[in-house]
Protein backbone atom coordinates (compact mmCIF):
# COMPACT_ATOMS: atom_id res chain seq x y z
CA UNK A 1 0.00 0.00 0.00
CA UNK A 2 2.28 2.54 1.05
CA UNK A 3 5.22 0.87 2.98
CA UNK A 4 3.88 2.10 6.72
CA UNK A 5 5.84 1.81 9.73
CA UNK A 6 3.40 0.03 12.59
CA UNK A 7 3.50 3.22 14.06
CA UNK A 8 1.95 4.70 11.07
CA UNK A 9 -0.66 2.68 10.94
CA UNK A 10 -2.05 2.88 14.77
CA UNK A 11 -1.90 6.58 14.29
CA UNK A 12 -3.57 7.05 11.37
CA UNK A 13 -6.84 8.53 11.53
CA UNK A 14 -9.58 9.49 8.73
CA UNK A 15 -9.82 13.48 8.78
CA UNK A 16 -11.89 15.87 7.23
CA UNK A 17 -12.12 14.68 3.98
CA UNK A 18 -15.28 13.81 2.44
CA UNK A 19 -15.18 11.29 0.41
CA UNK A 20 -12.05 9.29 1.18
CA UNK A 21 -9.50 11.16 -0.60
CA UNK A 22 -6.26 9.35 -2.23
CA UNK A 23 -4.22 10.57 -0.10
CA UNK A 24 -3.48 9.36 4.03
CA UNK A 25 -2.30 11.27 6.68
CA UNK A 26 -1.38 9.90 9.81
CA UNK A 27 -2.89 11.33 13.04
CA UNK A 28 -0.34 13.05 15.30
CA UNK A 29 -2.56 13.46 18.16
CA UNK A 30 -1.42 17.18 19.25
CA UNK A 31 1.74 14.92 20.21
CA UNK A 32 4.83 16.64 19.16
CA UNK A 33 6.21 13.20 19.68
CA UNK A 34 5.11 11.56 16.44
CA UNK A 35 5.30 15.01 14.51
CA UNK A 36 7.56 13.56 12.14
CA UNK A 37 5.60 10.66 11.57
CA UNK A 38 2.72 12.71 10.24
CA UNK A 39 3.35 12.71 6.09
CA UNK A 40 0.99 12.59 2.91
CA UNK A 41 0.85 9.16 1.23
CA UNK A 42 -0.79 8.82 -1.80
CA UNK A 43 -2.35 5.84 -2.19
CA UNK A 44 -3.14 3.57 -4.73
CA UNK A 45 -6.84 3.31 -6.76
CA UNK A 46 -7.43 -0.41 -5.20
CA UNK A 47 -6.31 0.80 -1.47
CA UNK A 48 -8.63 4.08 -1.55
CA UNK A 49 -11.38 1.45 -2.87
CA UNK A 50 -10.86 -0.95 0.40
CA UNK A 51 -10.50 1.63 2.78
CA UNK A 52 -13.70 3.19 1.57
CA UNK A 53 -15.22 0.03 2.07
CA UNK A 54 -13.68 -0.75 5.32
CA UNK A 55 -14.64 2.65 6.56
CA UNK A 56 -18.17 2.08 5.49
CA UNK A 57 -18.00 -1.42 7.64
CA UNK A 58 -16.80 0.29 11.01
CA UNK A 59 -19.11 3.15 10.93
CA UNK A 60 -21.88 0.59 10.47
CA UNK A 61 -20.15 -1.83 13.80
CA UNK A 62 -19.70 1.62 15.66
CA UNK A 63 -23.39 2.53 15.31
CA UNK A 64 -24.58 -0.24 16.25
CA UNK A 65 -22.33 -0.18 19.49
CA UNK A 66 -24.36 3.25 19.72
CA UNK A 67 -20.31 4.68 18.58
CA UNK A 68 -20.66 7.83 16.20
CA UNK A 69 -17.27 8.30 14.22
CA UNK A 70 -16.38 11.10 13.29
CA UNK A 71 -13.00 13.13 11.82
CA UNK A 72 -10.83 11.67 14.81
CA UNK A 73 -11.83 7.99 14.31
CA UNK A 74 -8.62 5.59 13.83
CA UNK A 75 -8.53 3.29 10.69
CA UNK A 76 -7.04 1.12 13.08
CA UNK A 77 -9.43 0.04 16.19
CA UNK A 78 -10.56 -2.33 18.52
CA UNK A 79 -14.04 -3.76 18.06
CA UNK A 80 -15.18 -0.93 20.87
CA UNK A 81 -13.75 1.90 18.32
CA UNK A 82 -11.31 2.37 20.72
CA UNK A 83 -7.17 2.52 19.30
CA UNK A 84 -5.48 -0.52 18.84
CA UNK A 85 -2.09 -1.21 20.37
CA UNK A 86 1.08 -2.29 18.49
CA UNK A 87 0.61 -5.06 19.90
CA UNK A 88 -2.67 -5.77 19.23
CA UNK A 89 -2.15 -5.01 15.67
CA UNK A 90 0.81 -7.40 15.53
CA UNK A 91 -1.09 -10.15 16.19
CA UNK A 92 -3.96 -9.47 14.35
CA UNK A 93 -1.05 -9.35 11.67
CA UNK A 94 0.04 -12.94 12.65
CA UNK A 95 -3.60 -13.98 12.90
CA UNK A 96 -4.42 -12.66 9.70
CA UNK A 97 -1.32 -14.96 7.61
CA UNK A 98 -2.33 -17.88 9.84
CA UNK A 99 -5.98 -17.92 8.54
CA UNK A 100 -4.58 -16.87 4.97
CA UNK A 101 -1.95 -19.65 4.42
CA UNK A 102 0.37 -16.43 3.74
CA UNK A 103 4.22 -16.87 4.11
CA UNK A 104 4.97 -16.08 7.91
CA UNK A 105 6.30 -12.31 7.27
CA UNK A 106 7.38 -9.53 9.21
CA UNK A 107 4.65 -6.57 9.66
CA UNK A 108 8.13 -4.47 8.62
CA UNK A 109 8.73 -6.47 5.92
CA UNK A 110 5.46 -5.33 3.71
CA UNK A 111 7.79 -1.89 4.26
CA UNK A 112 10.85 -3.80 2.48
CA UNK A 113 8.69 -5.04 -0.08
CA UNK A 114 7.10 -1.72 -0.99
CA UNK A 115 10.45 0.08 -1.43
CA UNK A 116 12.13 -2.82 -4.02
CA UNK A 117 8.97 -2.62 -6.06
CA UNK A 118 8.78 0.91 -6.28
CA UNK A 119 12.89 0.62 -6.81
CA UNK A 120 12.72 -2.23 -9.20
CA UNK A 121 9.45 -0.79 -11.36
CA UNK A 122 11.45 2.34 -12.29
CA UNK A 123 10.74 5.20 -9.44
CA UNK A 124 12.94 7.58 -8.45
CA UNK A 125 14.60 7.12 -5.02
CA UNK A 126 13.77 10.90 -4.46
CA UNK A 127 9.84 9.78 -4.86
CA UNK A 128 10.68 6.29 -2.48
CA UNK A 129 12.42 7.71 0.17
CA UNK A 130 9.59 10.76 0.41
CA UNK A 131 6.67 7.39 0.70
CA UNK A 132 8.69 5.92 3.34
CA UNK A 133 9.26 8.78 5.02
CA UNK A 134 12.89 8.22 4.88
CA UNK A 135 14.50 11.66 6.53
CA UNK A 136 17.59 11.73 3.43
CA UNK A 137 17.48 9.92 0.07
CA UNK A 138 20.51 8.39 1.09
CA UNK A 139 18.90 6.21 3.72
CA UNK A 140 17.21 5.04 1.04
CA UNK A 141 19.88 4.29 -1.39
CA UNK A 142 22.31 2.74 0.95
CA UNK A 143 19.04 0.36 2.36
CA UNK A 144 17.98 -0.34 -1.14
CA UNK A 145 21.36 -0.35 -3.02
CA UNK A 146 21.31 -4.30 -4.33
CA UNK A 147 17.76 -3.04 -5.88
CA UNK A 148 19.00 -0.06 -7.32
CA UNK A 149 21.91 -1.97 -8.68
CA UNK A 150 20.31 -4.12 -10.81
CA UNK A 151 18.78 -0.80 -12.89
CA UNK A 152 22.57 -0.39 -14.37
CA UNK A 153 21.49 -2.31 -17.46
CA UNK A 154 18.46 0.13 -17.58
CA UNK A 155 21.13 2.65 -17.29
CA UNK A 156 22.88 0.99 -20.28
CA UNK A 157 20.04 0.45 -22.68
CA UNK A 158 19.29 4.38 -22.20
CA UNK A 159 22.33 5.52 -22.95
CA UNK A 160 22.38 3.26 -26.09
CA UNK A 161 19.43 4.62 -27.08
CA UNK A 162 20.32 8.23 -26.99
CA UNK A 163 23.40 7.82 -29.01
CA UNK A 164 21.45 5.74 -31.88
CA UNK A 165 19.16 8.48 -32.07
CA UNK A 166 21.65 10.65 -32.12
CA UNK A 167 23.76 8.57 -34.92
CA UNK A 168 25.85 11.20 -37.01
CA UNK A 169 24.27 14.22 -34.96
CA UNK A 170 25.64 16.54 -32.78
CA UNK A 171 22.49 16.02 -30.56
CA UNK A 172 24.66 14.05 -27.74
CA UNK A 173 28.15 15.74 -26.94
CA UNK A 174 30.86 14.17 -25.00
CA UNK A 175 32.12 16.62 -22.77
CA UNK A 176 35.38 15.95 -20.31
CA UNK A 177 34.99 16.70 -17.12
CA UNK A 178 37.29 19.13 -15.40
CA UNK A 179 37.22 18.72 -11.65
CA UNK A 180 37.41 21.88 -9.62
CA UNK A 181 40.70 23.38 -8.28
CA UNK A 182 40.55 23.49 -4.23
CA UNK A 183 40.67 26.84 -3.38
């Protein structure tokens, strides 16, 4: 979805927006604590879709517990609206790959997996490291580098490209590079 920390997830809280919009900030609270954790996502057409759904599910469970949601309401909760742990949601989690017959993974891991396939299909590390909420690219490419190392040949096959097109033109120029004298 959008390669959340745990954190992220217990936090994060619907808002004001009417309808769901495509993007999801996590809930800070007032708590200058988790400040940094509170960043725009945008999310995917299929996750907007479920989320819709899900929050049309739990306002339907809260009313009937005689719970109105409102702005504040967690994505996250406990069956009596109120916030889930970290805990808790780790073994929901663990629950949830037990009932599936999923591969025993690592809530953290869906994080992993989110940044190689962003990586691998092509995005900028800029663009990856801003989703995970990474504070420098750099975190980014040193965590990611055996992904990022495999685009070389992309690398390659672009560079190719540009001087066939430029075959006989003086569209592509080599130019040496002249380091700097230290002052």
């Amino acid at each position: 979805m959008s390669g959340p920390r745990v954190l992220n997830v217990a936090k994060c809280a619907y808002g004001t927006s009417q309808p769901w919009p495509q993007q999801l900030t996590p809930h800070a609270a007032g708590s200058a604590t988790f400040q940094w954790f509170c960043r725009s996502v945008t999310l995917p057409a299929l996750a907007v879709t479920e989320l819709r759904a899900w929050r049309l599910q739990q306002a339907e469970d809260f009313l009937r517990l005689g719970l109105r949601p409102n702005d504040d309401t967690r994505v996250v909760t406990r069956k009596d609206g109120l916030p889930m742990t970290l805990d808790a949601i780790y073994k929901s989690w663990w629950r949830f790959l037990l009932d599936s017959g999923l591969p025993r993974i690592r809530f953290h891991d869906l994080r992993h997996s989110h940044a190689t396939a962003l990586l691998a299909g092509g995005v900028h590390p800029k663009v990856a490291s801003e989703r995970l909420g990474h504070a420098r690219v750099g975190i980014t490419l040193d965590t990611y580098s055996h992904v990022i190392g495999t685009m070389q040949d992309s690398a390659t096959s672009a560079l190719d490209s540009a001087f066939a097109e430029a075959n006989g033109s003086k569209a592509v120029a080599i130019v040496p590079f002249t380091p700097k004298k230290a002052p």
